[in-house]
C-alpha atoms as a PDB file:
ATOM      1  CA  UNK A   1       0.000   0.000   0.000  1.00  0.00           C
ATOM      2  CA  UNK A   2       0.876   3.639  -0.975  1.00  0.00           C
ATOM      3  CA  UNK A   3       1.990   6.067   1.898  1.00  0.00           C
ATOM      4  CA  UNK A   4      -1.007   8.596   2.597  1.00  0.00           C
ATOM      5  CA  UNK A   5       0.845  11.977   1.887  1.00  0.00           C
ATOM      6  CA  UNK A   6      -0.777  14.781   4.601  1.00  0.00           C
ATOM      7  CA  UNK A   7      -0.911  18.324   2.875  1.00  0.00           C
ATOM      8  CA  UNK A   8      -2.244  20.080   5.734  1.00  0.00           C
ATOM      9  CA  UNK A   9      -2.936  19.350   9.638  1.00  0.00           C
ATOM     10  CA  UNK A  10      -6.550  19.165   9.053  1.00  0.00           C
ATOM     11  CA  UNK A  11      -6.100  16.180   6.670  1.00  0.00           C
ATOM     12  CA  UNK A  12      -5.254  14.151   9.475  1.00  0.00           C
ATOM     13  CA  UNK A  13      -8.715  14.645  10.922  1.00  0.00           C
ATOM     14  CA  UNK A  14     -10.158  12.565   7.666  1.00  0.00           C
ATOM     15  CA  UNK A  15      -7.048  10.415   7.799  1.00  0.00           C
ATOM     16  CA  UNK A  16      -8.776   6.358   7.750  1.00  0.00           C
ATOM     17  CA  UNK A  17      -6.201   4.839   9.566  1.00  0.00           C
ATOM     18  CA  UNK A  18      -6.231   7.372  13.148  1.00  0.00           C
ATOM     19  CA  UNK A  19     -10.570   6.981  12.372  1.00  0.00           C
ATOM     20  CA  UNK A  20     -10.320   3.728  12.746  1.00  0.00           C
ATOM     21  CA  UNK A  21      -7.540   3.441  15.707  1.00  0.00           C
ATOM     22  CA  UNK A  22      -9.653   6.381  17.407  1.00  0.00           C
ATOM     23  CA  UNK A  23      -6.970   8.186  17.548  1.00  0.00           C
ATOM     24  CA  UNK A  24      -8.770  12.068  17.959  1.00  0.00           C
ATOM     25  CA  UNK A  25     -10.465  12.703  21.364  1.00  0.00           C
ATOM     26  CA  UNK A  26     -13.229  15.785  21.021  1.00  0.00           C
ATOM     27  CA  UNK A  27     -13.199  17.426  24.329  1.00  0.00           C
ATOM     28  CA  UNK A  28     -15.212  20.699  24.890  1.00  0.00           C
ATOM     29  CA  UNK A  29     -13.144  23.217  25.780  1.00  0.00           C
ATOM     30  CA  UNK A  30     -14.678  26.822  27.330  1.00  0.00           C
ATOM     31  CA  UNK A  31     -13.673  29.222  24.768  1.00  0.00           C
ATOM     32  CA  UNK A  32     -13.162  26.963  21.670  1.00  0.00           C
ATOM     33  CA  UNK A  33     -16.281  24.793  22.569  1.00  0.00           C
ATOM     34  CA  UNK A  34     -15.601  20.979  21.291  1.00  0.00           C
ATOM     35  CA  UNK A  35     -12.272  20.232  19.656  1.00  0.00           C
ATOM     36  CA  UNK A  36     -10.446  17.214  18.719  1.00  0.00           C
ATOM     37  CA  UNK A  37      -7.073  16.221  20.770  1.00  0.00           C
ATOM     38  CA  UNK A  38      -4.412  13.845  19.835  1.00  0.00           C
ATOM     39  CA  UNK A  39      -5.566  11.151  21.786  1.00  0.00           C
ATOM     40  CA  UNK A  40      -2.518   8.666  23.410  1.00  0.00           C
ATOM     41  CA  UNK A  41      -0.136   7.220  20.923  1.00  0.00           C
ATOM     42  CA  UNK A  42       0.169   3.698  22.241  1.00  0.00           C
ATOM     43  CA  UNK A  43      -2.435   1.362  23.548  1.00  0.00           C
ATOM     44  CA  UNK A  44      -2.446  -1.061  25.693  1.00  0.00           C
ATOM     45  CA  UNK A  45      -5.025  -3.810  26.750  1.00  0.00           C
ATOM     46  CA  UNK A  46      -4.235  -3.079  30.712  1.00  0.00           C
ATOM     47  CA  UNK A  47      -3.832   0.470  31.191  1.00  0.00           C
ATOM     48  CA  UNK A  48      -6.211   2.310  28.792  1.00  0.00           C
ATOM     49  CA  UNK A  49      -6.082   5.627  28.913  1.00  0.00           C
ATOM     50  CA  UNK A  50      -8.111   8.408  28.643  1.00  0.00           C
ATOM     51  CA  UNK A  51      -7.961  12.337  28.098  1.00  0.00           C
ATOM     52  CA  UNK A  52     -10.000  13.917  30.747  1.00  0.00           C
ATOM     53  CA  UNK A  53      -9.933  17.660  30.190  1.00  0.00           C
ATOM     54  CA  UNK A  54      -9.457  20.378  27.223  1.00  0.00           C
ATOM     55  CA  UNK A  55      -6.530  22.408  27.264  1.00  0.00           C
ATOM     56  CA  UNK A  56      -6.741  24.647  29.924  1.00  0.00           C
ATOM     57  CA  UNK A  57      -7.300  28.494  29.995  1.00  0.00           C
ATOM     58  CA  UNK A  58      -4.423  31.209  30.452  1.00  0.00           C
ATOM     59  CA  UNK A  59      -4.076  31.677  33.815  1.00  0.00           C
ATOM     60  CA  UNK A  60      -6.742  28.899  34.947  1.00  0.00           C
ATOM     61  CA  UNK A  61      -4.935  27.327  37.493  1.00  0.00           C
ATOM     62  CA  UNK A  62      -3.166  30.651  38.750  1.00  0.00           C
ATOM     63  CA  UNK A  63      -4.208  30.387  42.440  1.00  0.00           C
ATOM     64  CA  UNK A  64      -3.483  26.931  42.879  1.00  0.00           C
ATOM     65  CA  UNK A  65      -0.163  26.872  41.570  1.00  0.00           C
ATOM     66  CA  UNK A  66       0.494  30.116  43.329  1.00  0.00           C
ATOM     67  CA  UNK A  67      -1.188  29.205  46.680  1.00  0.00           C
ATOM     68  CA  UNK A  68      -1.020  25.170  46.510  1.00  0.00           C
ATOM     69  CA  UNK A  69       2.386  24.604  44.930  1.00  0.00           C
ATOM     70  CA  UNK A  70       4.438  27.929  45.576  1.00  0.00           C
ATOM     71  CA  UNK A  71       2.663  28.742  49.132  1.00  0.00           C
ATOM     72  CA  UNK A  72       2.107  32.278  48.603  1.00  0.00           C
ATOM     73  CA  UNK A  73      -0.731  33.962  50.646  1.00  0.00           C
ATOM     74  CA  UNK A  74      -3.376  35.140  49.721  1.00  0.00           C
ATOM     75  CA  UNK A  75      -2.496  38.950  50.507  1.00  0.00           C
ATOM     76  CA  UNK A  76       0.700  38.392  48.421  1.00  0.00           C
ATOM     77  CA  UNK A  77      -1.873  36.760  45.466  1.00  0.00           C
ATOM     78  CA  UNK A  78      -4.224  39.688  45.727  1.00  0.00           C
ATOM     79  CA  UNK A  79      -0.724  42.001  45.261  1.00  0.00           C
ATOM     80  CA  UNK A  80       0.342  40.322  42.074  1.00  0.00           C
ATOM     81  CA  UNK A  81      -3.288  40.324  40.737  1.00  0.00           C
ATOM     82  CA  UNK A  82      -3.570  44.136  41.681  1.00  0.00           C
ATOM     83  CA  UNK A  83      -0.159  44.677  40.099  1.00  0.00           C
ATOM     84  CA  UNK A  84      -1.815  43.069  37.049  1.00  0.00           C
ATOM     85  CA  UNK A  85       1.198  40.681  36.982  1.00  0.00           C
ATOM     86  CA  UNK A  86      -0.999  37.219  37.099  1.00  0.00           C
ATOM     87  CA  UNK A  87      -1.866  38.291  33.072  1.00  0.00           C
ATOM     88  CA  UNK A  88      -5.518  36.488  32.573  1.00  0.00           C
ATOM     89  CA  UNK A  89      -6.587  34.186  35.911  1.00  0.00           C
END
């Protein structure tokens, strides 16, 4: 068989052999709404696996990286938010 030459990206979304493997996971994202994902490269019988979220906003997780993983406080937060140097959150 022929190699499938891909032109553009988007081709890959009508390509037969990633339909058929499942490869592209839709997941709804909040701005975008649903969009397909490369889903995992490998499978295996034992550990499936799954994408669980879409990509995730600028700035969405702002306050728990900042408060959960760095331990600032929240006055120090609410400093760098006033200072508008958080960008989106």
């Amino acid at each position: 068989m022929p190699a499938y030459a891909v032109l553009r990206p988007s081709d890959l979304y009508h390509d037969p052999q990633l339909a058929h493997r499942g490869f592209f996971v839709t997941l709804d994202h909040p701005e975008m709404g649903p969009t397909p994902y490369d889903g995992p490269v490998t499978i295996y019988s034992r550990t499936p696996q799954t994408l669980r979220r879409a990509a995730p906003m600028l700035g969405e997780h702002n306050e728990r990286v900042l408060r959960d993983l760095l331990g600032l406080t929240d006055a120090k937060i609410a400093r760098y938010r006033e200072a508008r140097a958080l960008g989106a959150s």
